[in-house]
N, C-alpha and C. Protein backbone atom coordinates (compact mmCIF):
# COMPACT_ATOMS: atom_id res chain seq x y z
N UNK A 1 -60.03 -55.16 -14.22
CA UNK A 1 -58.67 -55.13 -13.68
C UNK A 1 -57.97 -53.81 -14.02
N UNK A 2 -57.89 -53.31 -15.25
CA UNK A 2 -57.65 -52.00 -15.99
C UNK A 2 -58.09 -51.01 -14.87
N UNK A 3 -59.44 -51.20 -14.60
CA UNK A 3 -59.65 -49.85 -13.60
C UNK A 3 -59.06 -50.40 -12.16
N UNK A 4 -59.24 -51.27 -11.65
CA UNK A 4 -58.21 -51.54 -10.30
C UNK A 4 -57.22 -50.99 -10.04
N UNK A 5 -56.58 -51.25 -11.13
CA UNK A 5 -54.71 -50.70 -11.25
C UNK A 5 -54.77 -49.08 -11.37
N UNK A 6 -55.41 -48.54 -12.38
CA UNK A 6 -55.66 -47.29 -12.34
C UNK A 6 -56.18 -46.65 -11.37
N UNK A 7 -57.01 -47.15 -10.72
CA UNK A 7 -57.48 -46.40 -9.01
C UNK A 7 -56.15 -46.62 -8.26
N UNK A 8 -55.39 -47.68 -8.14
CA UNK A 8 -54.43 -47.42 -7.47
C UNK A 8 -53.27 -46.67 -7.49
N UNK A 9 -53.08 -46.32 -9.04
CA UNK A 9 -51.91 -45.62 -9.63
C UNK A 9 -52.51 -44.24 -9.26
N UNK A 10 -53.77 -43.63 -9.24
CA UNK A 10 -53.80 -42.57 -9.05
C UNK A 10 -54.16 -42.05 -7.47
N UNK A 11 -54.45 -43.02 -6.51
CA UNK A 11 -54.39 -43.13 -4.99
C UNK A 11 -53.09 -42.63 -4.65
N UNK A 12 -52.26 -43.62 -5.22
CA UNK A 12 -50.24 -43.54 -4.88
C UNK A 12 -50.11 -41.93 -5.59
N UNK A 13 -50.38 -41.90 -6.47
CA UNK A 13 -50.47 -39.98 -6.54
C UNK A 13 -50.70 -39.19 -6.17
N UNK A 14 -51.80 -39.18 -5.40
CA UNK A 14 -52.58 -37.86 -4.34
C UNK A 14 -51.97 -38.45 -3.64
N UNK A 15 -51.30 -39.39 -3.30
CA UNK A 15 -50.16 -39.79 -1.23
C UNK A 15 -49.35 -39.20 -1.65
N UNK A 16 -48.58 -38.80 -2.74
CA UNK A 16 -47.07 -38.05 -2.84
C UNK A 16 -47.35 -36.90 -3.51
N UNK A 17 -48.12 -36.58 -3.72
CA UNK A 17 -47.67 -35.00 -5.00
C UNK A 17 -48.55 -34.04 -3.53
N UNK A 18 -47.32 -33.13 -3.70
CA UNK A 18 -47.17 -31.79 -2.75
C UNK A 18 -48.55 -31.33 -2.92
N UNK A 19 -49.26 -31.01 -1.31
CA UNK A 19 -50.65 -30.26 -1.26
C UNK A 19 -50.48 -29.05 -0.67
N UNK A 20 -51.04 -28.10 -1.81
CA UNK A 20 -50.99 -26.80 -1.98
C UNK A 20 -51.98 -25.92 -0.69
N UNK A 21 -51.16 -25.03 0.03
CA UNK A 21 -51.19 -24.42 0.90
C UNK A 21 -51.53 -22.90 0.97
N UNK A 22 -52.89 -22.57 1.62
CA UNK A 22 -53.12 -21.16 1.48
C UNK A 22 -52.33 -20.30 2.22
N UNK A 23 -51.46 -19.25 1.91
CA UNK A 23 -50.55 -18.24 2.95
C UNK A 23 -51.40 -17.87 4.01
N UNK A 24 -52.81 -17.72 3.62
CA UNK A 24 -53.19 -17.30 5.21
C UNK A 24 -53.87 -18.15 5.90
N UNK A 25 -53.87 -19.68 5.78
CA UNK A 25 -54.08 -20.90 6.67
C UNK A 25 -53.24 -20.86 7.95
N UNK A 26 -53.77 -20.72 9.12
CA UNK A 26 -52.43 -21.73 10.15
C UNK A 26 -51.71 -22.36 9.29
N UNK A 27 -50.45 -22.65 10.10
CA UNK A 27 -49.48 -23.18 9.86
C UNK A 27 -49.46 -24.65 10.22
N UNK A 28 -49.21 -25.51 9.45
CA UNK A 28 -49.03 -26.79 10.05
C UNK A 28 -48.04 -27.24 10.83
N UNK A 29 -47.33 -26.37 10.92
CA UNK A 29 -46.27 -26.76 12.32
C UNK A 29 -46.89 -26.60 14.05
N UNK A 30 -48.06 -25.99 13.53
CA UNK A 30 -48.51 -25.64 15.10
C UNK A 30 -48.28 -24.57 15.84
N UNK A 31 -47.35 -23.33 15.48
CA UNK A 31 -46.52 -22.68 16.14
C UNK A 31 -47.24 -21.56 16.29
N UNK A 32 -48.69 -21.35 15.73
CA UNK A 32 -49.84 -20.37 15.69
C UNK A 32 -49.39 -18.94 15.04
N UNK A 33 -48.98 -19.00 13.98
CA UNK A 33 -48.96 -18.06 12.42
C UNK A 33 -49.31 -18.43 11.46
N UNK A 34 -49.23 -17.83 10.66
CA UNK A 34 -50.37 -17.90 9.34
C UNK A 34 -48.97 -18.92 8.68
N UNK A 35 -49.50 -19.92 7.51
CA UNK A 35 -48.06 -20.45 6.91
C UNK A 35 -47.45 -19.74 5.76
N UNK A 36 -48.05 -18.85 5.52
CA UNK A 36 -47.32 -17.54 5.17
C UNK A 36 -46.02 -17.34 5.37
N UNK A 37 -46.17 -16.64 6.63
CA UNK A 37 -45.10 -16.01 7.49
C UNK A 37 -44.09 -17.44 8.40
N UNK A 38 -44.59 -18.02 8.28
CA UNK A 38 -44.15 -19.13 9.12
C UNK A 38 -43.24 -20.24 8.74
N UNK A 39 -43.70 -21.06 8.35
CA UNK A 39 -42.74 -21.90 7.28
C UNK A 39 -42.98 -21.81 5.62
N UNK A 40 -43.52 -21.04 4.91
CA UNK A 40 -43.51 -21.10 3.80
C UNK A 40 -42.26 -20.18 2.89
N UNK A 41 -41.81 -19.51 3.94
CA UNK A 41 -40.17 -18.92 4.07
C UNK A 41 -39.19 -19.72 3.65
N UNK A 42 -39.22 -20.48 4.36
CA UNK A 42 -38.54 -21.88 4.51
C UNK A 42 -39.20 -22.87 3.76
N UNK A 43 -39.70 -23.04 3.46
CA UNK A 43 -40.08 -23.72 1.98
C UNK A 43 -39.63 -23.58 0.89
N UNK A 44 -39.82 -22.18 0.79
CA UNK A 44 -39.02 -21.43 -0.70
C UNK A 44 -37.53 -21.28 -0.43
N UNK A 45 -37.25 -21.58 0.66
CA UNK A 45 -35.72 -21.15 0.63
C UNK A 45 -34.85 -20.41 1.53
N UNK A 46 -35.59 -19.99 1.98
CA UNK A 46 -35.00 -19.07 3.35
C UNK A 46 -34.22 -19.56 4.11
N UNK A 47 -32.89 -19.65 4.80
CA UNK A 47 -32.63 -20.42 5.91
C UNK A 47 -33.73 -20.34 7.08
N UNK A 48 -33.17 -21.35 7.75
CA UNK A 48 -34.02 -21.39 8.97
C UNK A 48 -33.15 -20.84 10.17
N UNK A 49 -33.73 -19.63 11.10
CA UNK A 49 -32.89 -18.83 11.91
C UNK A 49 -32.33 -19.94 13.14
N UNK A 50 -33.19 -20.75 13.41
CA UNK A 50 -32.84 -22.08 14.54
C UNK A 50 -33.15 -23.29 14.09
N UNK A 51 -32.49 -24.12 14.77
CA UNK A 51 -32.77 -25.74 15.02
C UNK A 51 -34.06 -26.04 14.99
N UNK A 52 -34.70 -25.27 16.02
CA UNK A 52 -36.29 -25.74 15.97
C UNK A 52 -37.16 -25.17 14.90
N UNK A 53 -36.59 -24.12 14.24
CA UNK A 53 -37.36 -23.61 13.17
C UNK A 53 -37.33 -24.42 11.95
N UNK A 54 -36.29 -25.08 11.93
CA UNK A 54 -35.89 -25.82 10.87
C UNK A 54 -37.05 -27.77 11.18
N UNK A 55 -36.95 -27.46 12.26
CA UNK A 55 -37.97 -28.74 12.64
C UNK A 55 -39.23 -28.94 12.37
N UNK A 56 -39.49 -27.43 13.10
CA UNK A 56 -41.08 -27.21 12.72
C UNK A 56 -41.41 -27.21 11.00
N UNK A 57 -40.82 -26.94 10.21
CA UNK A 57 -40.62 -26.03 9.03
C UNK A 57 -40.37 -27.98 7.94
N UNK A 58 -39.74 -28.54 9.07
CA UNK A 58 -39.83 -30.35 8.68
C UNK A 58 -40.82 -30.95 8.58
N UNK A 59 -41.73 -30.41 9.95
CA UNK A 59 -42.83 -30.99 9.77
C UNK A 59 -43.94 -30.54 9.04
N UNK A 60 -43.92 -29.67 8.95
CA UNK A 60 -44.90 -28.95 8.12
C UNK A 60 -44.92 -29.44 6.69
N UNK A 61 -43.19 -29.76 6.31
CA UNK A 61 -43.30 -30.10 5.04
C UNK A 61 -43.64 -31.86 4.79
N UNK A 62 -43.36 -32.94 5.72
CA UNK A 62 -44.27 -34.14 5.99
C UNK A 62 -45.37 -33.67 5.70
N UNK A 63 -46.65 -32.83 6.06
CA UNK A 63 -47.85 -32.51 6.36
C UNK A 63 -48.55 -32.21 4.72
N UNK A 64 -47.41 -31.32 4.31
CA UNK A 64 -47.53 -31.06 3.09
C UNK A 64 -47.44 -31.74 1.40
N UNK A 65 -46.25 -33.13 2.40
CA UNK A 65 -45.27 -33.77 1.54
C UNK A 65 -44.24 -33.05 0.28
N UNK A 66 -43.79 -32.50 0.66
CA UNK A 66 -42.44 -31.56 0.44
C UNK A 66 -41.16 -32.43 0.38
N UNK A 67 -41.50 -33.47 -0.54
CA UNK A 67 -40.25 -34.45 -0.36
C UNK A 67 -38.63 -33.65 -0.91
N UNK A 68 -39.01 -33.02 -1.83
CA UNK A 68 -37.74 -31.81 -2.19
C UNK A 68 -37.27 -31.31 -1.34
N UNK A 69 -37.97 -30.63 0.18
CA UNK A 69 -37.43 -29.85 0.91
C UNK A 69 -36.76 -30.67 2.22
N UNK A 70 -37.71 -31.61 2.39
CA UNK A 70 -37.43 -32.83 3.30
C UNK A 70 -35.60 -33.06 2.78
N UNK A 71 -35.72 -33.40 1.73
CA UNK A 71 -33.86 -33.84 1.23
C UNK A 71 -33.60 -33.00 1.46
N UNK A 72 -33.61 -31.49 0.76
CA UNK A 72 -32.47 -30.82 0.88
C UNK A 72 -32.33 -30.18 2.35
N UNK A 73 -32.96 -30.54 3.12
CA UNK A 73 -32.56 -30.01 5.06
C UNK A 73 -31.98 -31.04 5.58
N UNK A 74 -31.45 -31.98 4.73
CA UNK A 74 -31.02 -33.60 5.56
C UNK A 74 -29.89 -33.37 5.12
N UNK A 75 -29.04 -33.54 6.40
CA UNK A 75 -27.61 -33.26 6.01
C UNK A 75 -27.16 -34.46 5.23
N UNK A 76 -26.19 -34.23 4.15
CA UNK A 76 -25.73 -35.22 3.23
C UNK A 76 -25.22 -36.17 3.71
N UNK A 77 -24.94 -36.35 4.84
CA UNK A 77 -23.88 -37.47 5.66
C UNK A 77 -24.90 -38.58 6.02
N UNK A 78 -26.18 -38.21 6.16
CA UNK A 78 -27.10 -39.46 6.44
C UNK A 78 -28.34 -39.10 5.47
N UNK A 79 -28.43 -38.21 4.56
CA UNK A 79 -29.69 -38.70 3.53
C UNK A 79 -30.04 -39.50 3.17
N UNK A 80 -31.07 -39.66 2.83
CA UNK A 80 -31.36 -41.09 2.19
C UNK A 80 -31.61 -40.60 0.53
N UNK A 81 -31.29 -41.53 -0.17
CA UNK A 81 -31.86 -41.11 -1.63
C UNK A 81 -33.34 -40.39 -2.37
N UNK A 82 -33.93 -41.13 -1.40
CA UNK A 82 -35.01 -40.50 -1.91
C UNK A 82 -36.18 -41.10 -0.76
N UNK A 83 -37.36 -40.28 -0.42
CA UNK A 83 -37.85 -40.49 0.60
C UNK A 83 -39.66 -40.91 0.34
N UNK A 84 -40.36 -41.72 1.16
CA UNK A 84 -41.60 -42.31 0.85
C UNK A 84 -42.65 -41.46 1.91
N UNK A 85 -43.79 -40.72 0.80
CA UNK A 85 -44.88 -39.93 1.72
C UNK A 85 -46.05 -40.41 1.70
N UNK A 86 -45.97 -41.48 1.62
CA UNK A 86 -47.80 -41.88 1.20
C UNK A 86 -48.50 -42.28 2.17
N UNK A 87 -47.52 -42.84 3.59
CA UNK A 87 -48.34 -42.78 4.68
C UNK A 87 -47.58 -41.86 6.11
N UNK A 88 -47.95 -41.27 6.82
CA UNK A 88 -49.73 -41.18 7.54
C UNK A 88 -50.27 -39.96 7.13
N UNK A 89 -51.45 -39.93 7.89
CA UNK A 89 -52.16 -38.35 7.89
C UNK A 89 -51.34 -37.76 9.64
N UNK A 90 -50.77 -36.82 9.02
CA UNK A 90 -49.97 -36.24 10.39
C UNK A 90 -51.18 -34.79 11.35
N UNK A 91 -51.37 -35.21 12.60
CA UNK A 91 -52.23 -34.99 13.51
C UNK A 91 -51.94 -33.17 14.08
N UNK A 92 -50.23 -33.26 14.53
CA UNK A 92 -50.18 -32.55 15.40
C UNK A 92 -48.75 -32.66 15.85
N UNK A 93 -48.22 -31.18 16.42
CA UNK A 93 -46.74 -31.53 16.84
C UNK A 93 -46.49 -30.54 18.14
N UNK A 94 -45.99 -31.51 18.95
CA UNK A 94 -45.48 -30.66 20.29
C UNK A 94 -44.25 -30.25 20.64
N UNK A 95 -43.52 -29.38 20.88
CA UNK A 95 -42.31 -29.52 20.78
C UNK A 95 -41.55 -29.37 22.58
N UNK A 96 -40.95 -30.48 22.88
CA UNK A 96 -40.91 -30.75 24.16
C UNK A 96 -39.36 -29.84 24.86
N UNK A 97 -38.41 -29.89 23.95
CA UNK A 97 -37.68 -29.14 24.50
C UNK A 97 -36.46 -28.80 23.46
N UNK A 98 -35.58 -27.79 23.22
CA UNK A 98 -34.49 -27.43 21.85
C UNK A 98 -33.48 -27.29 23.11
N UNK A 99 -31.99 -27.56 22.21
CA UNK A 99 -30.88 -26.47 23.03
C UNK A 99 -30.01 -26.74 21.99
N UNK A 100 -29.82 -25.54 21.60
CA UNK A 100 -28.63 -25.03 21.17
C UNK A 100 -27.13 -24.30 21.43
N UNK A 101 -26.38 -25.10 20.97
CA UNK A 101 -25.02 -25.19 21.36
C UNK A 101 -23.97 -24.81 20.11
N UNK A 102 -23.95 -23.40 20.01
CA UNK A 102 -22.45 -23.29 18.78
C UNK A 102 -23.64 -23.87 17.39
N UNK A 103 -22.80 -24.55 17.08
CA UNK A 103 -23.51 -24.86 15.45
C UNK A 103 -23.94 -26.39 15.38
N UNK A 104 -24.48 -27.19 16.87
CA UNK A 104 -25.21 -28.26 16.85
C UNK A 104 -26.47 -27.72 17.72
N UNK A 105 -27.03 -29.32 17.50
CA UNK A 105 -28.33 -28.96 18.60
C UNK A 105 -29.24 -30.28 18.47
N UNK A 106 -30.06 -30.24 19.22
CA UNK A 106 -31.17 -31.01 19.81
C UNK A 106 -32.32 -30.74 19.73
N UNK A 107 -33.46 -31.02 19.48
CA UNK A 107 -35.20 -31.02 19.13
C UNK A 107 -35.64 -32.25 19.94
N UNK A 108 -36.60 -31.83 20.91
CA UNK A 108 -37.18 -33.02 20.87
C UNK A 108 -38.48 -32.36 20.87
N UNK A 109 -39.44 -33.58 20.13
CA UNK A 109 -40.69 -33.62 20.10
C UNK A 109 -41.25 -34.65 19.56
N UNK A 110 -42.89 -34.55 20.03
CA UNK A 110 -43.93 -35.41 19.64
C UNK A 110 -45.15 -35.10 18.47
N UNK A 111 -44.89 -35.90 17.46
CA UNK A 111 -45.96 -35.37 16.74
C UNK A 111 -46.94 -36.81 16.50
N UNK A 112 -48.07 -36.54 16.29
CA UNK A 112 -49.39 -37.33 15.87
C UNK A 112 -49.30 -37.76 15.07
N UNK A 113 -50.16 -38.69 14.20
CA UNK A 113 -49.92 -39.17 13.62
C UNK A 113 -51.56 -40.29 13.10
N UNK A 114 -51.77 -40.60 12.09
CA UNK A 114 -52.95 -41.60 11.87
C UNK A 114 -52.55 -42.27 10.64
N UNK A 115 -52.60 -43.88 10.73
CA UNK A 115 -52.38 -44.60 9.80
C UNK A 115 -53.64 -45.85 9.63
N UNK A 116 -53.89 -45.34 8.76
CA UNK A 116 -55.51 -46.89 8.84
C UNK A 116 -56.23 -46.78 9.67
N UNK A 117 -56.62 -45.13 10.40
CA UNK A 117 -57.55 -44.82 11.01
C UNK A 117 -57.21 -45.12 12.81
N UNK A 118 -55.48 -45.63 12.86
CA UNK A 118 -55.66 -45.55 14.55
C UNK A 118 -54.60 -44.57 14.76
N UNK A 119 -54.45 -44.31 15.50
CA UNK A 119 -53.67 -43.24 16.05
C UNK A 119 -52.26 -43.57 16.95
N UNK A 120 -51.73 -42.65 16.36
CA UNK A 120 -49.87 -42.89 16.95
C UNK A 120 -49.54 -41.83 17.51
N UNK A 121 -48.20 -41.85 17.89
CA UNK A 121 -47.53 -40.74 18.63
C UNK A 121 -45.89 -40.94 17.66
N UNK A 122 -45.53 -40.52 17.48
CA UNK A 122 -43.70 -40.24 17.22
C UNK A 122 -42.81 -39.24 17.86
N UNK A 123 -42.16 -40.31 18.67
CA UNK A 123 -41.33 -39.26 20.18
C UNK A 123 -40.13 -39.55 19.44
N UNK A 124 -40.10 -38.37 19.50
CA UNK A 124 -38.19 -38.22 19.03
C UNK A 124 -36.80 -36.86 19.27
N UNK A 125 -35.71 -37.18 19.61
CA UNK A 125 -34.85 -36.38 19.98
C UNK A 125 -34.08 -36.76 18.34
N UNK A 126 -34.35 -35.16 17.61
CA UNK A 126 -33.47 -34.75 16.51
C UNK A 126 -32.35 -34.29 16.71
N UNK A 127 -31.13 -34.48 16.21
CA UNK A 127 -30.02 -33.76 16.41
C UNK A 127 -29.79 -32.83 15.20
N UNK A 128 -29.39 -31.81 15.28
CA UNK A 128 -29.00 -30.94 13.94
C UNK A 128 -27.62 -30.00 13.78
N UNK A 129 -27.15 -29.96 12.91
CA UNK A 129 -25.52 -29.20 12.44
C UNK A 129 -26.17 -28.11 11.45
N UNK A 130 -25.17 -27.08 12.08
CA UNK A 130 -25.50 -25.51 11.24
C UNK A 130 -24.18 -25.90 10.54
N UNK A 131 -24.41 -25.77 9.26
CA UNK A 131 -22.55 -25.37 8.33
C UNK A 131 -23.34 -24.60 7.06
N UNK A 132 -22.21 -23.77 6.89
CA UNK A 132 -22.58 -22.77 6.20
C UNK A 132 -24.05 -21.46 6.29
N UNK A 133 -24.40 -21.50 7.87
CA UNK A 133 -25.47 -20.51 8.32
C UNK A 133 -26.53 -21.15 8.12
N UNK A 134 -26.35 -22.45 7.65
CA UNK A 134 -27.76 -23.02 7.55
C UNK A 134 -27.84 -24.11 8.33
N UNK A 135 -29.24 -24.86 8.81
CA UNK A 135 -29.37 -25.63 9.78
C UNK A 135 -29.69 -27.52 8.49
N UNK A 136 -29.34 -28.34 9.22
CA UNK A 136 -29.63 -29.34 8.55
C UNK A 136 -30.08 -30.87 9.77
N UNK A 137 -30.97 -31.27 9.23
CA UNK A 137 -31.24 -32.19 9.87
C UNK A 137 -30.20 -33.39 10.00
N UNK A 138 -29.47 -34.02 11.10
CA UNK A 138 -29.34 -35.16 10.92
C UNK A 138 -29.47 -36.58 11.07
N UNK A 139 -29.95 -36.67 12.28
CA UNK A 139 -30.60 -37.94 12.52
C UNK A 139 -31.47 -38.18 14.07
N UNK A 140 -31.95 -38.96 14.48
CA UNK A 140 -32.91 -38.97 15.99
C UNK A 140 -33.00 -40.00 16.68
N UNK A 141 -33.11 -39.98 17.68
CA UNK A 141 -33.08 -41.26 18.73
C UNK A 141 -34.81 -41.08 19.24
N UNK A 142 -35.38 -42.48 19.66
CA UNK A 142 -36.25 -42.40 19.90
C UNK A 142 -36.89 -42.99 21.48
N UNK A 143 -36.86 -42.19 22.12
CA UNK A 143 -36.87 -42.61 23.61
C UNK A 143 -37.77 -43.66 23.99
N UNK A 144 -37.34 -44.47 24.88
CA UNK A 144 -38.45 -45.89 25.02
C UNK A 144 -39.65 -44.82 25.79
């Protein structure tokens, strides 16, 4: 039983603790740059110059599980306390269309997704608020 629990305590560990990323790998956002140059900017801190950069730069950090960075791009008005990465294995992300307006905006896209070996899709229209030059996530509708 001792080892049961312990395989599982350390399973639930490799699902959440941040996986370390070579600068000159593609990027897991898809956007075809090294993650270098790409979102690892924005990882460390950089603002994000757009809405969609700030998306891509979201997903990448899901991919990564970047639960630190995940909060701090969620605008405070709808964060959640604290956020759960242990499932899926994320596939792939398309990004279907942005518009930006003044200091809001819109994302939509589809990213992949695998949970217990079948395969998903997640369609969603993000909305996002720039305050203070920086972009923040705030919440998404999900089209039937």
């Amino acid at each position: 039983m001792r080892d049961v629990r312990h395989a599982m305590k350390y399973s639930r560990w490799l699902m959440t603790t941040p996986i370390a990323m070579d600068s000159h790998a593609p990027c897991p956002c898809h956007h075809g740059a090294s993650y270098g140059v790409c979102c690892k900017p924005l990882h460390d801190g950089q603002a994000a110059p757009t809405a969609e950069r700030l998306m891509r730069s979201r997903y990448a950090a899901y991919v990564l599980k970047l639960a630190s960075y995940l909060l701090a791009t969620w605008h405070p008005s709808t964060r959640p306390s604290s956020i759960d990465l242990d499932t899926p294995k994320w596939l792939g992300l398309q990004v279907k269309h942005h518009q930006e307006t003044g200091d809001t905006a819109t994302v939509e896209f589809v990213a992949r997704y695998k949970v217990g070996g079948k395969a998903h899709r997640l369609h969603e229209i993000s909305r996002f608020i720039r305050e203070d030059g920086r972009w923040y996530y705030v919440d998404g509708e999900f089209p039937g």
